[in-house]
Protein backbone atom coordinates (compact mmCIF):
# COMPACT_ATOMS: atom_id res chain seq x y z
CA UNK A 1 14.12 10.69 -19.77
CA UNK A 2 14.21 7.50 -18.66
CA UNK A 3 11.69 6.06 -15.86
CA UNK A 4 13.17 5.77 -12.70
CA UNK A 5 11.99 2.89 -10.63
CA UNK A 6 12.46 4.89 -7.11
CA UNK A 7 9.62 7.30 -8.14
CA UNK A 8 6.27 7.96 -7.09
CA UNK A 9 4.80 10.10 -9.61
CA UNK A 10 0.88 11.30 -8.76
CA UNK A 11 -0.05 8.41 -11.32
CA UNK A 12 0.67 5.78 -8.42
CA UNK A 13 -1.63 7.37 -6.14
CA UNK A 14 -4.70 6.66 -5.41
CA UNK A 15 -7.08 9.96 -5.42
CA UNK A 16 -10.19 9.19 -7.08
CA UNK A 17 -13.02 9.01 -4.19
CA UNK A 18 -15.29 6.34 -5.58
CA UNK A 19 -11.79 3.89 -6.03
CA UNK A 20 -10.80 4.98 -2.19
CA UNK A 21 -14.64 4.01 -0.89
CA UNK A 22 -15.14 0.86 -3.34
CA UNK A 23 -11.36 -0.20 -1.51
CA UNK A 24 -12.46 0.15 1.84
CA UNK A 25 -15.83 -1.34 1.37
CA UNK A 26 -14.71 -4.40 -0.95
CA UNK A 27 -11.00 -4.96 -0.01
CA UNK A 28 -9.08 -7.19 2.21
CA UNK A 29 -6.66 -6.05 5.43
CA UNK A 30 -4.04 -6.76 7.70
CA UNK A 31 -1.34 -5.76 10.32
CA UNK A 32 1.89 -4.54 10.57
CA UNK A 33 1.98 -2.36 13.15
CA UNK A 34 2.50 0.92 12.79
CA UNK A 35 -0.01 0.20 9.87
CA UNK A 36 -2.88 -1.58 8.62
CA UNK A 37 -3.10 -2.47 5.18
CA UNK A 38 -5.98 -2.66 3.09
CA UNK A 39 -5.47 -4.40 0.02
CA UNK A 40 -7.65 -4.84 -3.40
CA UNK A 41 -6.34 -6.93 -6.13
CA UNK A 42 -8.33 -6.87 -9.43
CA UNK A 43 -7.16 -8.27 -13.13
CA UNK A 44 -5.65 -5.49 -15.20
CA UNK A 45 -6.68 -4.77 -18.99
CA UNK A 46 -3.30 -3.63 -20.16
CA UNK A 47 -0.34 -3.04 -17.94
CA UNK A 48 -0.18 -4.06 -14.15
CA UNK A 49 0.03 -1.23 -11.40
CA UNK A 50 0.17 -0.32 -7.88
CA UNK A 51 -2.12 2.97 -7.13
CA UNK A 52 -1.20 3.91 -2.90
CA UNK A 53 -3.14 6.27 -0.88
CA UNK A 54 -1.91 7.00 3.02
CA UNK A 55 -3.95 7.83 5.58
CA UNK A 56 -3.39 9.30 9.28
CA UNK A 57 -5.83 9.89 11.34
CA UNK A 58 -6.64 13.53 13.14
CA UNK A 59 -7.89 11.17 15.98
CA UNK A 60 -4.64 9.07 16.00
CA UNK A 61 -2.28 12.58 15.96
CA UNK A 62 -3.70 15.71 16.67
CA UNK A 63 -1.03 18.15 15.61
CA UNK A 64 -1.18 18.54 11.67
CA UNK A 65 2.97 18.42 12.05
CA UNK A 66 2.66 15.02 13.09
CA UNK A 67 0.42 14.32 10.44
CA UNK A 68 2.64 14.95 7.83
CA UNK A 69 5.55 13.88 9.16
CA UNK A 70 4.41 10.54 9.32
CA UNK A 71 2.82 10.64 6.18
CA UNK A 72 6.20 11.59 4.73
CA UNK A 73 7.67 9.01 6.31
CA UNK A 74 5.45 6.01 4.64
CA UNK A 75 5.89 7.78 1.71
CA UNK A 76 9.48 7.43 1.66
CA UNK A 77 9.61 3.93 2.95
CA UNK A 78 6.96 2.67 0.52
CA UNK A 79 9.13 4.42 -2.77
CA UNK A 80 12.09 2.92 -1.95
CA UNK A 81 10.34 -0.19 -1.03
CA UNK A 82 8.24 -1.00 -3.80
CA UNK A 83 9.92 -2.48 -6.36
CA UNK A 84 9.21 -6.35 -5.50
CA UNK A 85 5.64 -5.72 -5.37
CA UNK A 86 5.37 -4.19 -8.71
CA UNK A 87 7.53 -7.08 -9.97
CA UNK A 88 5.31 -9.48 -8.40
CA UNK A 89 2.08 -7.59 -9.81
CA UNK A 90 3.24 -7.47 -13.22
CA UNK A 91 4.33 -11.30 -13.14
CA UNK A 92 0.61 -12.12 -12.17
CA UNK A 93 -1.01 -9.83 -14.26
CA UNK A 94 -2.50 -8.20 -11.71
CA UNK A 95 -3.26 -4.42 -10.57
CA UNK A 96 -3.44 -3.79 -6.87
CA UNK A 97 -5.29 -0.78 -4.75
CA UNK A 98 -3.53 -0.26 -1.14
CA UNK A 99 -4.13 1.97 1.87
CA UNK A 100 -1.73 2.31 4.53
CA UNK A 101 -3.77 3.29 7.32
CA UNK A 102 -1.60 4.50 10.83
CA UNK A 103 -2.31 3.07 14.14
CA UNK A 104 -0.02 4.08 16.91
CA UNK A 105 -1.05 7.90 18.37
CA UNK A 106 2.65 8.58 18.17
CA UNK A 107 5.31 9.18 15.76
CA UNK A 108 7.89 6.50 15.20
CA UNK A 109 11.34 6.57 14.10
CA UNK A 110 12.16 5.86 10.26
CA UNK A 111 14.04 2.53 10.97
CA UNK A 112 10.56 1.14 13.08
CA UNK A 113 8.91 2.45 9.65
CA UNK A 114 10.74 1.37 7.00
CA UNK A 115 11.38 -2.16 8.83
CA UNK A 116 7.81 -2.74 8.91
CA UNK A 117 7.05 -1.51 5.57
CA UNK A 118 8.91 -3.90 4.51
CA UNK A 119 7.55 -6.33 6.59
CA UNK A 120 3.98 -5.18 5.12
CA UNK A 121 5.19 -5.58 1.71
CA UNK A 122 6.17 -8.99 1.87
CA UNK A 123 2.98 -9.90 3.39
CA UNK A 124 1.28 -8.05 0.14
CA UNK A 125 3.13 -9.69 -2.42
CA UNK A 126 2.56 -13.38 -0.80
CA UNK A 127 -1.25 -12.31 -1.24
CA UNK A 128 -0.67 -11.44 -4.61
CA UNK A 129 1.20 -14.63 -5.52
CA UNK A 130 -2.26 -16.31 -4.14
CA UNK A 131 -4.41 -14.94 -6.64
CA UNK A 132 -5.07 -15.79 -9.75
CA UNK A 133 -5.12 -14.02 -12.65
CA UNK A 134 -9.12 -13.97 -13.11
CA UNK A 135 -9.77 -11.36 -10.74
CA UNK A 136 -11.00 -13.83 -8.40
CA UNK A 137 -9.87 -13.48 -4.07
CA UNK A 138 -8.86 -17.16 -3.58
CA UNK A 139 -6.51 -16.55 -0.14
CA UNK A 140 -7.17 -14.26 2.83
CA UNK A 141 -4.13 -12.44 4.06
CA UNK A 142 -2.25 -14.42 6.77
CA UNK A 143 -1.14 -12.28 9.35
């Protein structure tokens, strides 16, 4: 079967604790609100990827229906979405680690969501086009 590119197989998520706190702790973030992004670009050893882990907090939205509603929502808007980045990854020889973090304590409507996915996307794979392919941060992210 071949691989379709508007998957997102549990291989392109990010699950592994240590990777989520060594993210957090090391890697670099910005806005685009309904998110924040945190970003952590290292060189790759044999074949570039993109490993995505969303959050939303219990303090942001209580109700767990909320919860994963939006999280289905940045989901859907990141698998469709993603394809540039990955380009742009593989191109620099480059593996990225993101979070998608929500901010707003309400739910938003899928175009909001999708528009600024996008929006947050772009931003990423400027960042990535301003490393280079030594592992090395050279460029903060420009909001």
């Amino acid at each position: 079967m071949a691989d379709h590119p508007f998957k997102f197989p549990k291989t392109e998520r990010l699950c592994s604790e240590s990777q989520i706190a060594e993210l957090f702790q090391d890697g670099e973030s910005f806005m685009s609100y309904p998110v924040r992004v945190v970003m952590q670009i290292y060189k790759t050893v044999e074949r570039s990827e993109i490993r995505v882990v969303m959050s939303v907090p219990k303090k942001k939205l209580k109700h767990a229906v909320d919860r994963n509603r939006v999280k289905r929502l940045l989901r859907e808007t990141y698998r469709l979405n993603k394809q540039t980045l990955l380009e742009q990854a593989m191109a620099q020889g480059v593996s990225v680690r993101m979070a998608f973090i929500w901010i707003p304590p309400e739910v938003i409507d899928y175009q909001r969501v999708e528009k600024k996915m996008k929006e947050a996307l772009v931003k990423a794979g400027k960042w990535i086009l301003g490393h280079t392919t030594d592992g090395t941060v050279y460029t903060k992210i420009e909001n």
